[in-house]
Protein backbone atom coordinates (compact mmCIF):
# COMPACT_ATOMS: atom_id res chain seq x y z
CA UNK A 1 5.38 -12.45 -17.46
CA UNK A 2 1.93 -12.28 -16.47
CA UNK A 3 -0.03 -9.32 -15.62
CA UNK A 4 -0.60 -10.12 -11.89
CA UNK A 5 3.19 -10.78 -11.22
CA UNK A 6 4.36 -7.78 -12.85
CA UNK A 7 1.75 -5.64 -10.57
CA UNK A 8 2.90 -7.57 -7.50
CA UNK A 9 6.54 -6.76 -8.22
CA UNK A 10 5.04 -2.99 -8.93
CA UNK A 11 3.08 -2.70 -5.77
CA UNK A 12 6.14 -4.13 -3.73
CA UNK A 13 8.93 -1.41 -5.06
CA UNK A 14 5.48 1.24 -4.19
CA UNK A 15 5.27 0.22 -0.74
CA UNK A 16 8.87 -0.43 0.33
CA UNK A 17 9.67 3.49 -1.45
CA UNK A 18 6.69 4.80 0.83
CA UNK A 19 7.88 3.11 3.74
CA UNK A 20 11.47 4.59 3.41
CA UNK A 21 9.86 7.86 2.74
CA UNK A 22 7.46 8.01 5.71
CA UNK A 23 11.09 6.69 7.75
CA UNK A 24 8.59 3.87 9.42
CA UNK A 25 10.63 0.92 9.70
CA UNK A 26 8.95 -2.32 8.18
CA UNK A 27 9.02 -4.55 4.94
CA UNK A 28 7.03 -5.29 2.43
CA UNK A 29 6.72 -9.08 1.49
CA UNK A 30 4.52 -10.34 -1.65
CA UNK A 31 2.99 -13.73 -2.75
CA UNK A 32 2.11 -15.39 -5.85
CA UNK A 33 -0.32 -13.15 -6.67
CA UNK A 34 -0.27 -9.23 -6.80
CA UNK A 35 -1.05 -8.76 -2.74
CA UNK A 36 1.69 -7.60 -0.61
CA UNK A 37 2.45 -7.48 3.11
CA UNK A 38 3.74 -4.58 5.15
CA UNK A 39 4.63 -5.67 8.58
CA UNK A 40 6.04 -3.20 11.41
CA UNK A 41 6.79 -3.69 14.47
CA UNK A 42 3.01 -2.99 16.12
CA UNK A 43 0.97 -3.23 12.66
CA UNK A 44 0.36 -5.31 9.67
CA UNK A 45 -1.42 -4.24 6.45
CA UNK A 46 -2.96 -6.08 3.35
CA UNK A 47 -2.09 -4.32 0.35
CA UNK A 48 -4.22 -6.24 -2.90
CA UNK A 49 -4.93 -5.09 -6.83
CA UNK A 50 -8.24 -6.29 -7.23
CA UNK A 51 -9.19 -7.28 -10.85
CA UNK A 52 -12.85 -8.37 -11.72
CA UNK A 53 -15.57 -7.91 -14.19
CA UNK A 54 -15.06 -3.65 -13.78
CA UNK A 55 -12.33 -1.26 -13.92
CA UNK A 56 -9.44 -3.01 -11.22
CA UNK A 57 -9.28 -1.24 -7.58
CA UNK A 58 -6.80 -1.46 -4.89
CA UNK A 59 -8.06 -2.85 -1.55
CA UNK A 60 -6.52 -2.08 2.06
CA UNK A 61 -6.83 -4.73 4.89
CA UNK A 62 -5.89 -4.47 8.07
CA UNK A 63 -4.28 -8.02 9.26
CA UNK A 64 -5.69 -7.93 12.81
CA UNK A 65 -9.26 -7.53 11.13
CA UNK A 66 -10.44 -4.98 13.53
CA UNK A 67 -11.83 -3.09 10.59
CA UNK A 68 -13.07 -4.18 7.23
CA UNK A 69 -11.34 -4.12 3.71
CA UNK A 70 -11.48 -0.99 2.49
CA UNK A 71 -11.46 -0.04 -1.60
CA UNK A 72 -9.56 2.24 -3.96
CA UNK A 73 -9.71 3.92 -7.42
CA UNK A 74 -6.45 4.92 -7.37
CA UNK A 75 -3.02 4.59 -6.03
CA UNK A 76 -2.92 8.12 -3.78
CA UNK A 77 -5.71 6.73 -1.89
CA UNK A 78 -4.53 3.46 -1.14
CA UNK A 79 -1.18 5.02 -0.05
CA UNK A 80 -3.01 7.07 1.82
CA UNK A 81 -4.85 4.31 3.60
CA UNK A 82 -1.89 2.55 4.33
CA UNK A 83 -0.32 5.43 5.83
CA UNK A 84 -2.80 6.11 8.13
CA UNK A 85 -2.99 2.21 9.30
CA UNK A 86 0.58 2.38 9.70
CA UNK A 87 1.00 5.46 10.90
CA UNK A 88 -1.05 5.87 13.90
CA UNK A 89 0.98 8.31 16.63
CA UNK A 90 3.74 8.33 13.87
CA UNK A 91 5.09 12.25 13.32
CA UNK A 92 2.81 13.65 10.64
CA UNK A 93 4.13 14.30 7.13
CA UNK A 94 2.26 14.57 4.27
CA UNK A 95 1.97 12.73 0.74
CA UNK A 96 2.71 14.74 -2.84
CA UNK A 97 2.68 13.22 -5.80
CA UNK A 98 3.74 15.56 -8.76
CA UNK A 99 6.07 16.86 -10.96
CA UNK A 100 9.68 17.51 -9.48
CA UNK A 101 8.77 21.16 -10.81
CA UNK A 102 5.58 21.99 -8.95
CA UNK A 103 7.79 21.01 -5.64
């Protein structure tokens, strides 16, 4: 299996967890490559694992292109990106990430 299917299939069980965890109701569909889809009702959000010459990044596009790609280090701010482009007027919650025991 090659390393950009394994991250799309990765990425995919990510978003669709996050998605039932912020209760907004949408899918996540992938390609051939490791870029996935969310699409909602009202939005729809580019979700891609950039690898180049450097250390690999996640990037966060909006599908309507009102605003421009945006990059990430690391995983808690890309789902925090795509919250916020999905969640906009959704009820606010909040993201953790930790230990069962530190909950």
């Amino acid at each position: 299996m090659s390393d950009g299917i394994e991250w799309e299939e990765r990425l995919e069980a990510l978003l669709t967890g996050a998605l039932s965890v912020w209760r907004i109701d949408g899918r996540v569909l992938h390609g051939e490559t490791a870029i996935c889809t969310i699409q909602t009702e009202t939005v729809t959000v580019k979700v891609e694992r950039i690898v180049d010459d450097g250390e690999p990044f996640w990037e966060v596009t909006p599908a309507d292109n009102a605003l421009p790609s945006l990059p990430y280090g690391g995983i808690q701010g890309m789902l925090r990106a795509v919250r916020e482009l999905l969640g906009a007027g959704a009820a606010e919650s909040r993201l953790v990430i930790g230990p069962r025991e530190d909950l």
